[in-house]
C-alpha atoms as a PDB file:
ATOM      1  CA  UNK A   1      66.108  10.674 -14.993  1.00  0.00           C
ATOM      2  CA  UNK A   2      67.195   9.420 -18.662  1.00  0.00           C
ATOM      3  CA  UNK A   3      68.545  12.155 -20.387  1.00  0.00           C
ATOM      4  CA  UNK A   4      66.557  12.132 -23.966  1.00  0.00           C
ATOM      5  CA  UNK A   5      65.307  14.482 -26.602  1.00  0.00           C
ATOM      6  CA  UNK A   6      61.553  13.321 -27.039  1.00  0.00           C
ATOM      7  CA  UNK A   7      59.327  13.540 -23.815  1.00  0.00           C
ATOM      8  CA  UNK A   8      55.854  13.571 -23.089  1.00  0.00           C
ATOM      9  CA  UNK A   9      53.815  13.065 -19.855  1.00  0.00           C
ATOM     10  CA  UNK A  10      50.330  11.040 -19.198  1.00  0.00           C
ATOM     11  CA  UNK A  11      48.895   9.753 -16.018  1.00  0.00           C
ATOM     12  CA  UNK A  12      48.939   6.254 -15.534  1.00  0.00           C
ATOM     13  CA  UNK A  13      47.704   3.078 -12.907  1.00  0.00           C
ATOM     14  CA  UNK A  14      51.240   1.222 -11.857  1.00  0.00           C
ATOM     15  CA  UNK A  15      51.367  -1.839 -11.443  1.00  0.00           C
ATOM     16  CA  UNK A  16      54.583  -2.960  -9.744  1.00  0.00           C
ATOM     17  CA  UNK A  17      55.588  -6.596 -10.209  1.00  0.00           C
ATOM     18  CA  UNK A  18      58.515  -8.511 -10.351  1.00  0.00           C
ATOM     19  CA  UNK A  19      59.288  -8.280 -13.808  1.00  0.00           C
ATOM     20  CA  UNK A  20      60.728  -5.609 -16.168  1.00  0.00           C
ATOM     21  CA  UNK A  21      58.352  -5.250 -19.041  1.00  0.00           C
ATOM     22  CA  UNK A  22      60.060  -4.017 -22.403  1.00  0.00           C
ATOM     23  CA  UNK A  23      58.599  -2.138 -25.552  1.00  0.00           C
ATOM     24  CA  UNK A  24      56.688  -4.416 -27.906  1.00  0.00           C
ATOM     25  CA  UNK A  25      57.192  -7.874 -25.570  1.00  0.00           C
ATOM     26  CA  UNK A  26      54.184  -9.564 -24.813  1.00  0.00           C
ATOM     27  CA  UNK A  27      53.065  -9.940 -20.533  1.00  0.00           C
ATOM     28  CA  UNK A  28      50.264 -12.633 -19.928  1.00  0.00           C
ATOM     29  CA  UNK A  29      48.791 -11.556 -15.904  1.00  0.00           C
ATOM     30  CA  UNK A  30      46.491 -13.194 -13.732  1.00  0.00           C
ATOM     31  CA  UNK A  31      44.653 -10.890 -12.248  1.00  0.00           C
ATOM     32  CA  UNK A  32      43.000 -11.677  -8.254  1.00  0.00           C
ATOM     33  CA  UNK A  33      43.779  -8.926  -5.805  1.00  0.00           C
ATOM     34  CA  UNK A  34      40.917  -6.706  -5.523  1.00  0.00           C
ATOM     35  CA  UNK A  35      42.764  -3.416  -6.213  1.00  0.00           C
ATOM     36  CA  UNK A  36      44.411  -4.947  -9.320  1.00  0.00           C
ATOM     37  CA  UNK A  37      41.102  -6.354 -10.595  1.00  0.00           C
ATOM     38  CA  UNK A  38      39.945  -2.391 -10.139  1.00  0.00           C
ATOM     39  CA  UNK A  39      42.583  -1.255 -11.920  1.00  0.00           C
ATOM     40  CA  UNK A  40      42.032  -3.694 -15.135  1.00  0.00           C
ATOM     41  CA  UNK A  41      39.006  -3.307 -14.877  1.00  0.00           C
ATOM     42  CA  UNK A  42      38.951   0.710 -15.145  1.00  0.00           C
ATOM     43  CA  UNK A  43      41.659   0.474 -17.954  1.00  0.00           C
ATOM     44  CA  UNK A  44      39.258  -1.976 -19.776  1.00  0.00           C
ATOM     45  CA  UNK A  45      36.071  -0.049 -19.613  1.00  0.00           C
ATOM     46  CA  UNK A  46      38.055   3.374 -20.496  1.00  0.00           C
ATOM     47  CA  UNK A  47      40.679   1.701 -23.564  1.00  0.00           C
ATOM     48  CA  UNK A  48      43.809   3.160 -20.918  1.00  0.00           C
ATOM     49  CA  UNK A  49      47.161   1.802 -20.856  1.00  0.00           C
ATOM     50  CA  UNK A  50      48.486   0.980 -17.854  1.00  0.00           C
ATOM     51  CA  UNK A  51      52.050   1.263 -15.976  1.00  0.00           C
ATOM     52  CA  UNK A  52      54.305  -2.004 -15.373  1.00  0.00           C
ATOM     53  CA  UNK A  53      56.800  -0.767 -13.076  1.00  0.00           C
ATOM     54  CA  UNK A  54      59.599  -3.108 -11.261  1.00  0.00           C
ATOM     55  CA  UNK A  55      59.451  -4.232  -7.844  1.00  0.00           C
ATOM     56  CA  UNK A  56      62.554  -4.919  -6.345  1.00  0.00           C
ATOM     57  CA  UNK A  57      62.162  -7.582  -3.381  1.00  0.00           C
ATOM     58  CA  UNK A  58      65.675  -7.245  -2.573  1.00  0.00           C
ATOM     59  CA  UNK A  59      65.281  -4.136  -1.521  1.00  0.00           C
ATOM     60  CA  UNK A  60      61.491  -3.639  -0.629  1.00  0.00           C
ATOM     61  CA  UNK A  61      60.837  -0.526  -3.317  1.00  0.00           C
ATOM     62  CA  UNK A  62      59.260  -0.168  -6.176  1.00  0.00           C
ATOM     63  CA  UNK A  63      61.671   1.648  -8.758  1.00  0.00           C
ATOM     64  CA  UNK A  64      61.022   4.602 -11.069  1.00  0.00           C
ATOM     65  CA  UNK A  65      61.738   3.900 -14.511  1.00  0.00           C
ATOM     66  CA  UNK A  66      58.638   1.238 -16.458  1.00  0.00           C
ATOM     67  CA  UNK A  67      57.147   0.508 -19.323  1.00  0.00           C
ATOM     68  CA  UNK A  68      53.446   1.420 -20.345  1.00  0.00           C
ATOM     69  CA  UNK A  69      51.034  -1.560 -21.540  1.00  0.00           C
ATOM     70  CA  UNK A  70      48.034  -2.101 -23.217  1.00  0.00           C
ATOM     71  CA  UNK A  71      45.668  -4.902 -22.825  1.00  0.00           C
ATOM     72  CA  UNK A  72      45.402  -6.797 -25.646  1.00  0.00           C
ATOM     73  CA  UNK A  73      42.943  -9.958 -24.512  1.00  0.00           C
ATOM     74  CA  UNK A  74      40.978 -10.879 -21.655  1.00  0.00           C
ATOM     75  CA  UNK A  75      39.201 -13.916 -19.781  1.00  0.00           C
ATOM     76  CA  UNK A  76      37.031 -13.230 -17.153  1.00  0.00           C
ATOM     77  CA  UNK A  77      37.340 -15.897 -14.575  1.00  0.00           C
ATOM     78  CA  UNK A  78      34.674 -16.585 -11.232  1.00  0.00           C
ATOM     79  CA  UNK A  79      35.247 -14.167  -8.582  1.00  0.00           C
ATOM     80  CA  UNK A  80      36.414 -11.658 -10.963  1.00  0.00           C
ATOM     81  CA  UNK A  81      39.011 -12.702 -11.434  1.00  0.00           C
ATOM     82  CA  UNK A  82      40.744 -12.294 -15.142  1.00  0.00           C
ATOM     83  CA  UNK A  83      43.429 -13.559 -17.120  1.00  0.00           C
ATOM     84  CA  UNK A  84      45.064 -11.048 -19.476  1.00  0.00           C
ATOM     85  CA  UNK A  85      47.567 -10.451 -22.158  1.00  0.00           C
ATOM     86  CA  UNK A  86      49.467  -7.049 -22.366  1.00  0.00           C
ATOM     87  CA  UNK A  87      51.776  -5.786 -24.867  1.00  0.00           C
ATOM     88  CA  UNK A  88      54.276  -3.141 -23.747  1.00  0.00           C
ATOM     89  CA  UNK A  89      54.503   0.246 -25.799  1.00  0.00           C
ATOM     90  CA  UNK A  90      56.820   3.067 -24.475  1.00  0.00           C
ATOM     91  CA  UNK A  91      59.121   3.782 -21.085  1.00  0.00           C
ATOM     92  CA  UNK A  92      58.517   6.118 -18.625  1.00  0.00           C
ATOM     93  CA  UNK A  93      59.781   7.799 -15.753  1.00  0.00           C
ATOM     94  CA  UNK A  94      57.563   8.610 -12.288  1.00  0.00           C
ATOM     95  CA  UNK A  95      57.914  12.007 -12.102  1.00  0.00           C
ATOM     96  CA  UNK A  96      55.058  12.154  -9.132  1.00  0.00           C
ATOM     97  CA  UNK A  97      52.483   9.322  -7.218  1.00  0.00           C
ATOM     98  CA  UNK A  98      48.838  11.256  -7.039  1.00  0.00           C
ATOM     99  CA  UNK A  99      47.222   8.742  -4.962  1.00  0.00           C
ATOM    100  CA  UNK A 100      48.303   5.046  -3.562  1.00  0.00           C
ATOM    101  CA  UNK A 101      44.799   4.026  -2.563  1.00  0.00           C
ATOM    102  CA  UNK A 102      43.368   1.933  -3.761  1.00  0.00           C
ATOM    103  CA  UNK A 103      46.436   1.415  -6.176  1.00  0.00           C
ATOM    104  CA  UNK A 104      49.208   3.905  -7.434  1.00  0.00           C
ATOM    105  CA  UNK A 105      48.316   6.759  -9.589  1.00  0.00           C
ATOM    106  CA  UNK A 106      51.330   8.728 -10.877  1.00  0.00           C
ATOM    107  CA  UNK A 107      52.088  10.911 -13.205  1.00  0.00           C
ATOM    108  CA  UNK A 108      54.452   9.957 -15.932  1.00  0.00           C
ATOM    109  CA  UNK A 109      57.461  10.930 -18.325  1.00  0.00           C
ATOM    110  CA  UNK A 110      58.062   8.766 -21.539  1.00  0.00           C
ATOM    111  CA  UNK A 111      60.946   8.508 -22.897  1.00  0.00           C
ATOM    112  CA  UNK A 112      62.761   7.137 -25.928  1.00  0.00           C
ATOM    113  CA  UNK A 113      66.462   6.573 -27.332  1.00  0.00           C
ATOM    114  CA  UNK A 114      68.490   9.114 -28.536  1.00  0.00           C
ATOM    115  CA  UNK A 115      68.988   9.222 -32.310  1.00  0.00           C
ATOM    116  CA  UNK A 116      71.533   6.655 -33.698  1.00  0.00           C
ATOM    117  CA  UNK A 117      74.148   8.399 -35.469  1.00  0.00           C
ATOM    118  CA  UNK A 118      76.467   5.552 -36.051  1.00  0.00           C
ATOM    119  CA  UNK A 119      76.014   2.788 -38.495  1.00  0.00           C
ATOM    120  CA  UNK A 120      74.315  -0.217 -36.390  1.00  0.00           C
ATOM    121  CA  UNK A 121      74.127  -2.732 -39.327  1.00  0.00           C
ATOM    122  CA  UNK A 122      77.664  -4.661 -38.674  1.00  0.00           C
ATOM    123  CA  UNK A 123      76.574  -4.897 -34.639  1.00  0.00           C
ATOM    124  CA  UNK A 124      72.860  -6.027 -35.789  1.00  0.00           C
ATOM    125  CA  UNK A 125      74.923  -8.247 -38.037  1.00  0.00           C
ATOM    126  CA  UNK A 126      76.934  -9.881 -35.151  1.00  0.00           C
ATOM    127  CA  UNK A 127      73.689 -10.531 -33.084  1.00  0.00           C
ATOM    128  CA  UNK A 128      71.779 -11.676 -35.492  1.00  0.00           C
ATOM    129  CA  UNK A 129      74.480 -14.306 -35.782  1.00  0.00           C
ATOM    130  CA  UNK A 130      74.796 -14.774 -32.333  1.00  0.00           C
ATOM    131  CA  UNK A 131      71.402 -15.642 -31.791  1.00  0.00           C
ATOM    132  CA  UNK A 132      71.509 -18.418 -34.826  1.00  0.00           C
ATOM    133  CA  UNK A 133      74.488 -20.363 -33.062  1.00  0.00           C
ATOM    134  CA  UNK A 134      73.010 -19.886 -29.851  1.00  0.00           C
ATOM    135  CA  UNK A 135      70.406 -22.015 -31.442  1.00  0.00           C
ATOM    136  CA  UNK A 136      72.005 -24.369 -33.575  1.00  0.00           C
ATOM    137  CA  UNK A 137      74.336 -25.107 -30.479  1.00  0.00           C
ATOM    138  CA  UNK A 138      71.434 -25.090 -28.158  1.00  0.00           C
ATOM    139  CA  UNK A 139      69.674 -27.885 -30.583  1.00  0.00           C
ATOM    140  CA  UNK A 140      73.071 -29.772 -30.826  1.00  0.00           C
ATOM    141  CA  UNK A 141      73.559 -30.223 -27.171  1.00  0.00           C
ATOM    142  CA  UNK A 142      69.810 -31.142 -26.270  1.00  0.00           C
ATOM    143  CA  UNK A 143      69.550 -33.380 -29.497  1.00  0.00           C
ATOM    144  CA  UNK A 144      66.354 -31.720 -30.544  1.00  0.00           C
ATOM    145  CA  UNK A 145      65.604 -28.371 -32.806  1.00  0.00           C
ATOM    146  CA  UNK A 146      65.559 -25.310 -30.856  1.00  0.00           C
ATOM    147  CA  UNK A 147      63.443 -22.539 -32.240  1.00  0.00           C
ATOM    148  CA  UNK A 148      62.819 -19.053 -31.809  1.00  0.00           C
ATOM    149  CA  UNK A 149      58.376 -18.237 -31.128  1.00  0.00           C
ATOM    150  CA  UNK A 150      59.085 -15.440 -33.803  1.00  0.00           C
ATOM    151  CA  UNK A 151      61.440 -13.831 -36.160  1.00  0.00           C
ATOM    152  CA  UNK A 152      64.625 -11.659 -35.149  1.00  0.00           C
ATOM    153  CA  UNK A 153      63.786  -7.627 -35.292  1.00  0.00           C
ATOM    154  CA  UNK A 154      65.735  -5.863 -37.763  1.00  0.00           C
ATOM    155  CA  UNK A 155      65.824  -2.374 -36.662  1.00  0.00           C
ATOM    156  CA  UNK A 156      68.568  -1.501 -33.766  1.00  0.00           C
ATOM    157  CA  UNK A 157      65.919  -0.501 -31.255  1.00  0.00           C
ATOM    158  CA  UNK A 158      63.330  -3.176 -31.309  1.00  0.00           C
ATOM    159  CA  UNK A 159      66.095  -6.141 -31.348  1.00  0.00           C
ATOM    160  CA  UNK A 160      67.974  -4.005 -28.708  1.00  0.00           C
ATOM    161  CA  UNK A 161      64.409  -4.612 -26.155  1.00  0.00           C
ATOM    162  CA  UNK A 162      64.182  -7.936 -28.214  1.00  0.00           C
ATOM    163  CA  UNK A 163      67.334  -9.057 -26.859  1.00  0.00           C
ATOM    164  CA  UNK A 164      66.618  -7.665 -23.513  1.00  0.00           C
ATOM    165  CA  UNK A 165      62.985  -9.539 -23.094  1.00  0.00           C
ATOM    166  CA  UNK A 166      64.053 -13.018 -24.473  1.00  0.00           C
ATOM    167  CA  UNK A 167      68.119 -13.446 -23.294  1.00  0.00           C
ATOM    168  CA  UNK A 168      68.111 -12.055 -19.948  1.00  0.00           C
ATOM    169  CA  UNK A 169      67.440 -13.933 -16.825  1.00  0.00           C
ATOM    170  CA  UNK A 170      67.843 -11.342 -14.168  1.00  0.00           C
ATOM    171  CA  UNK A 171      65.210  -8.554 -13.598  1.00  0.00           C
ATOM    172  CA  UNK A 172      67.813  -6.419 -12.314  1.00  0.00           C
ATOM    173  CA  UNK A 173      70.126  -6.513 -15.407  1.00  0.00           C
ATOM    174  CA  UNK A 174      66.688  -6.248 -17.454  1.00  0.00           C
ATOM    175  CA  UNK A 175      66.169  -3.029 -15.567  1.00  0.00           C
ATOM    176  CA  UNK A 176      69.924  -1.315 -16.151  1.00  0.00           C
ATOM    177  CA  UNK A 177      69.000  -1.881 -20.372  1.00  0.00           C
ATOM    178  CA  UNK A 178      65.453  -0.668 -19.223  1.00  0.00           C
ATOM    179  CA  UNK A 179      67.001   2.667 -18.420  1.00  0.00           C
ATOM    180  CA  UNK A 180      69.240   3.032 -20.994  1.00  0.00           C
ATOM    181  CA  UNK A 181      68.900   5.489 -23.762  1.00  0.00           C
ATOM    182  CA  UNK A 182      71.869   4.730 -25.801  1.00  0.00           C
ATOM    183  CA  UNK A 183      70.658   1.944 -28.664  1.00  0.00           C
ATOM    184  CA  UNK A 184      74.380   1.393 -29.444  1.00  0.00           C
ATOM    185  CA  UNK A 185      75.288   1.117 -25.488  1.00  0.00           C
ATOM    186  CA  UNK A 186      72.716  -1.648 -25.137  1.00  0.00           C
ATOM    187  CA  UNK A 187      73.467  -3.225 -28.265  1.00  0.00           C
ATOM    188  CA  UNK A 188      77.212  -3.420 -27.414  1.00  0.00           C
ATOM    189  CA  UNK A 189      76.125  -5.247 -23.980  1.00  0.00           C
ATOM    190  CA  UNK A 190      73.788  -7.601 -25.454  1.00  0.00           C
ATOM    191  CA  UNK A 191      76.347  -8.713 -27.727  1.00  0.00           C
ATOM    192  CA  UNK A 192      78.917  -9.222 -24.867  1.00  0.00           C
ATOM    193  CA  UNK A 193      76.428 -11.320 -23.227  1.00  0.00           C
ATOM    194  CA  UNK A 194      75.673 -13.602 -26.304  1.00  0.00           C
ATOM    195  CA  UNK A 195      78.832 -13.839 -27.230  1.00  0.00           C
ATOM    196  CA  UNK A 196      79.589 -15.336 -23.967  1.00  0.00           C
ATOM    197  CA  UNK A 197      76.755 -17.732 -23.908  1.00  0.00           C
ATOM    198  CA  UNK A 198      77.934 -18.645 -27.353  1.00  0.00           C
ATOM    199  CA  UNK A 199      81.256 -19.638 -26.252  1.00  0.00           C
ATOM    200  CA  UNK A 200      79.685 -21.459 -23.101  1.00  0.00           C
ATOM    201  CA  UNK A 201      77.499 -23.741 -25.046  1.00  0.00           C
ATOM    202  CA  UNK A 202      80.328 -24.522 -27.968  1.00  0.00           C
ATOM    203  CA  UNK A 203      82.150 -25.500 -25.333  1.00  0.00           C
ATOM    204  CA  UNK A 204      79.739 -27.901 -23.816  1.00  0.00           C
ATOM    205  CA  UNK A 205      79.102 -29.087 -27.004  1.00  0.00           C
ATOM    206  CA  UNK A 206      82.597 -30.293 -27.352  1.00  0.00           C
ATOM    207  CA  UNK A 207      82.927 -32.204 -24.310  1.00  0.00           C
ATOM    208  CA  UNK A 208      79.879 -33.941 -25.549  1.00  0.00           C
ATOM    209  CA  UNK A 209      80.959 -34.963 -28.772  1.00  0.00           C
ATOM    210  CA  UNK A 210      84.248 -35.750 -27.220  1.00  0.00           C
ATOM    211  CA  UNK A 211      82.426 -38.341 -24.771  1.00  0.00           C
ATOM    212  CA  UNK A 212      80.043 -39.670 -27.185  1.00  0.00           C
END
């Protein structure tokens, strides 16, 4: 398990999926297996949050380390079926399933970062700058403005997730920054990543200008 210095347990519904859900990142769902409707349903009528948990098809398992979310809107849809939005709050760890039937029960270890004691700005700095050439070269090469859906996070943590939710394509690399619970450590990656894709797309952008 993450080794971190603030922990607290909860029980919570999991719902494994194919995704990696990150603190503060919106999920929309649709919502049409019976046991899943259950679920939502229960976590509706009681205000709960529920568990978001990555299932890896690769290997056939669901993994151990999620993200808790709350249900922020609902559409009820014929057959009871429902279309919702979640927003993700904090990370856990299973430390024990209670019951699989009719869906996964488990009790539950959150966990945060450890506290930063480094200066973050000039790293926040760099991927905040990142992310702007990213998409003024992103806009150059498609000949039409690329924009972000909202603004940049300031604060180390929330662009660290920030990063993670919007610039990743891989579940399984979402899942390794998931896990981490170094801010810096996932920072430093992020930026390694960016920087790349930076130096991808100025270099596509070139061979564009340089054919016309």
């Amino acid at each position: 398990m993450p080794e971190t210095t603030k922990k607290s347990t909860a029980v919570l519904s999991i719902f494994p999926l194919p995704v990696v859900l990150f603190p503060k990142a919106y999920l929309p769902l649709h919502i049409f297996e019976e046991r899943y409707k259950s679920m939502i349903n229960h976590a509706i009528e009681n205000d709960e949050p529920f568990g978001i948990i990555f299932f890896d098809d690769l290997n056939e398992r669901m993994l151990s380390t999620g993200c808790s979310t709350t249900i922020t809107k609902v559409k009820r849809l014929p057959q009871g079926r429902l279309n919702i939005l979640t927003l993700g709050e904090r990370r856990f760890e299973v430390r024990r399933i209670i019951e699989e039937v009719p869906y996964i029960r488990a009790e539950v270890e959150y966990f945060d970062d450890h506290t930063i004691e480094e200066s973050t700005e000039p790293l926040v700095d760099d991927i905040h700058q990142a992310v702007k050439d990213i998409l003024h070269l992103s806009s150059k090469l498609v000949d039409k403005e690329v924009k972000l859906a909202g603004e940049i996070p300031n604060t180390p943590v929330e662009l660290s997730f920030w990063i993670a939710a919007n610039f990743y394509g891989s579940p399984r690399d979402q899942q390794d920054l998931l896990e981490l619970v170094d801010t810096v450590d996932r920072l430093d990656e992020e930026f390694a990543i960016l920087d790349a894709a930076r130096k991808h797309l100025a270099a596509k952008v070139s061979l564009k200008d340089a054919l016309g």
